[in-house]
C-alpha atoms as a PDB file:
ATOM      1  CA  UNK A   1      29.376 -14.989  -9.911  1.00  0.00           C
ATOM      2  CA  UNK A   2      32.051 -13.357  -7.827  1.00  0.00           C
ATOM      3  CA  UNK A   3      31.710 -11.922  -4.010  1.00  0.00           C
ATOM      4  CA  UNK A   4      31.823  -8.432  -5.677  1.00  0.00           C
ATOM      5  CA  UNK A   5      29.265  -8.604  -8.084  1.00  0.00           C
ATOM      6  CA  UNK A   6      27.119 -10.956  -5.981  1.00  0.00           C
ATOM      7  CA  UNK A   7      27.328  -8.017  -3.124  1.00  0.00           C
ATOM      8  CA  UNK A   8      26.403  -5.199  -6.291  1.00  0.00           C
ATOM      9  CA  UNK A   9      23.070  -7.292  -7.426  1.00  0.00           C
ATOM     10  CA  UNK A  10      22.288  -7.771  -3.942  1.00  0.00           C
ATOM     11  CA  UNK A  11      22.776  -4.102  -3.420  1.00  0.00           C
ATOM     12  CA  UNK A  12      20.305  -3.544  -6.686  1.00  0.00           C
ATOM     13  CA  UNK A  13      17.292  -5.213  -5.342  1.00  0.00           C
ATOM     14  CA  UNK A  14      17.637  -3.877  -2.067  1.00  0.00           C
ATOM     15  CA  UNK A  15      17.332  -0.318  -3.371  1.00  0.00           C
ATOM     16  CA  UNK A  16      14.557  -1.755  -6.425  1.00  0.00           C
ATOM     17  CA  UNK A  17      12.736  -3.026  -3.282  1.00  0.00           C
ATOM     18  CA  UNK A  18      13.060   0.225  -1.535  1.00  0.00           C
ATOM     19  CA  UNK A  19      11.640   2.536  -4.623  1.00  0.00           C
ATOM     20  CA  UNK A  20       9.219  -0.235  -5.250  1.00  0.00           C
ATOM     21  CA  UNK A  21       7.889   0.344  -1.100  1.00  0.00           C
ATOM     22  CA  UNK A  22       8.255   4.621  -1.515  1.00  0.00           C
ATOM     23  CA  UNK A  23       5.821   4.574  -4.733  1.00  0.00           C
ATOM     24  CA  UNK A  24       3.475   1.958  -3.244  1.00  0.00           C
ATOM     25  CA  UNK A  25       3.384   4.336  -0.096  1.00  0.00           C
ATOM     26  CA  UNK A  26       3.357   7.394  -2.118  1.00  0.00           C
ATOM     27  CA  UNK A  27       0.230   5.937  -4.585  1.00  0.00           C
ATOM     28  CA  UNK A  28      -1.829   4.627  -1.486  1.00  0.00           C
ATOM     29  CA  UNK A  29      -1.355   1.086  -2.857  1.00  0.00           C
ATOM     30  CA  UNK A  30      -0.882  -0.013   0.349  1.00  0.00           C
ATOM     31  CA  UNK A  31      -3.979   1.477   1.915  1.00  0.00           C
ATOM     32  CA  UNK A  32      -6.289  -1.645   0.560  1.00  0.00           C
ATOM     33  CA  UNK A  33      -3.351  -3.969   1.808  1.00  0.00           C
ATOM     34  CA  UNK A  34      -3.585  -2.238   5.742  1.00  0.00           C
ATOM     35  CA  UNK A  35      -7.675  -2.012   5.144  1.00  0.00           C
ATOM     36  CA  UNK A  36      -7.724  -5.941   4.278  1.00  0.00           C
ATOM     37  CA  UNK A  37      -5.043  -6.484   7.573  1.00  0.00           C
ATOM     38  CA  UNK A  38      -7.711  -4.509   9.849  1.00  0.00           C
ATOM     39  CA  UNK A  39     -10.684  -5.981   8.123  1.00  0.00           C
ATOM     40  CA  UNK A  40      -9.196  -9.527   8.428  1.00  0.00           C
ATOM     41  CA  UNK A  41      -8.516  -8.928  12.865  1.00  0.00           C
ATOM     42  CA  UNK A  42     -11.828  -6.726  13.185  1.00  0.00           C
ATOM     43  CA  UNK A  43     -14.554  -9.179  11.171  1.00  0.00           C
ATOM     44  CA  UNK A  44     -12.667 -12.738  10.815  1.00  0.00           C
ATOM     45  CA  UNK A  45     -16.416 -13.529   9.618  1.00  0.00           C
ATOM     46  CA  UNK A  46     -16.709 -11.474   6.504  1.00  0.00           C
ATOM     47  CA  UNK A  47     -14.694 -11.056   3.542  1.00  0.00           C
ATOM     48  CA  UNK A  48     -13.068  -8.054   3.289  1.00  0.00           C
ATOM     49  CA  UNK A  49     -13.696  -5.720  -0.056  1.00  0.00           C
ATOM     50  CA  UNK A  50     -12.689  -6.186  -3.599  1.00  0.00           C
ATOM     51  CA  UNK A  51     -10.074  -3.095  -4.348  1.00  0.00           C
ATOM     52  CA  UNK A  52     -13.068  -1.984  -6.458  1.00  0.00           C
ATOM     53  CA  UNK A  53     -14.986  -1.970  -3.417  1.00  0.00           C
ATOM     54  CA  UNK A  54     -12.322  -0.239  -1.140  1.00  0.00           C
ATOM     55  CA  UNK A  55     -11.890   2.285  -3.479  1.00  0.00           C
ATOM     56  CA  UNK A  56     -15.205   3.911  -4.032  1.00  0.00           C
ATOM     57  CA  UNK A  57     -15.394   3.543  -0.349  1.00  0.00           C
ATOM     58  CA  UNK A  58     -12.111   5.328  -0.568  1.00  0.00           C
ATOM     59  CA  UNK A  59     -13.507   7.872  -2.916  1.00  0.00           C
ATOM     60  CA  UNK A  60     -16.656   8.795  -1.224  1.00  0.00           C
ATOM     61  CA  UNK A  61     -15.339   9.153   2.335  1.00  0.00           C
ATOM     62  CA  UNK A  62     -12.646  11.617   0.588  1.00  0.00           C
ATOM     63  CA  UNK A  63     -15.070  13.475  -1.122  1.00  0.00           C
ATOM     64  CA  UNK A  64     -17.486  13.926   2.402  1.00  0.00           C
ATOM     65  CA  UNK A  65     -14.231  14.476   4.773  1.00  0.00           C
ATOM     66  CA  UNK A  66     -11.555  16.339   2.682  1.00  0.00           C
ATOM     67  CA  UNK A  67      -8.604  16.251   4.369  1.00  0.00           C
ATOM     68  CA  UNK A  68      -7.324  19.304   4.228  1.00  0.00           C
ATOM     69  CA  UNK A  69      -9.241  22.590   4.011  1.00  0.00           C
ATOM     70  CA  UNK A  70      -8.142  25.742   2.889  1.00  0.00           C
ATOM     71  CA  UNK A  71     -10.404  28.084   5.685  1.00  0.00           C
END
């Protein structure tokens, strides 16, 4: 593989890895990942929750606490 086409693959995966970050952000993927990074400094002693787990959690505090409210 040539310096050129090395440099365009390269270029590929950086922007595959970039759409692949935006629609993780965009989907709340990541919001287990940051829960189980809290979880993990704030209780060391437990395990943190299944992604089942997180996201009835999830759920239910959405449901309670809407985030937005049209009045």
């Amino acid at each position: 593989m040539n310096g050129r086409a090395a440099a365009a693959l390269e270029a590929v995966l950086r922007g595959l890895g970039t759409v692949r970050w935006y629609l993780r952000e965009v989907t709340g993927e990541t919001a287990y990942d940051r829960h189980c990074e809290h979880h993990r400094r704030s209780h060391p002693d437990l395990p943190p929750p299944t992604r089942r787990e997180f996201q009835r959690m999830r759920s239910r505090r959405l449901e309670e606490e809407p985030l937005s409210r049209c009045c």
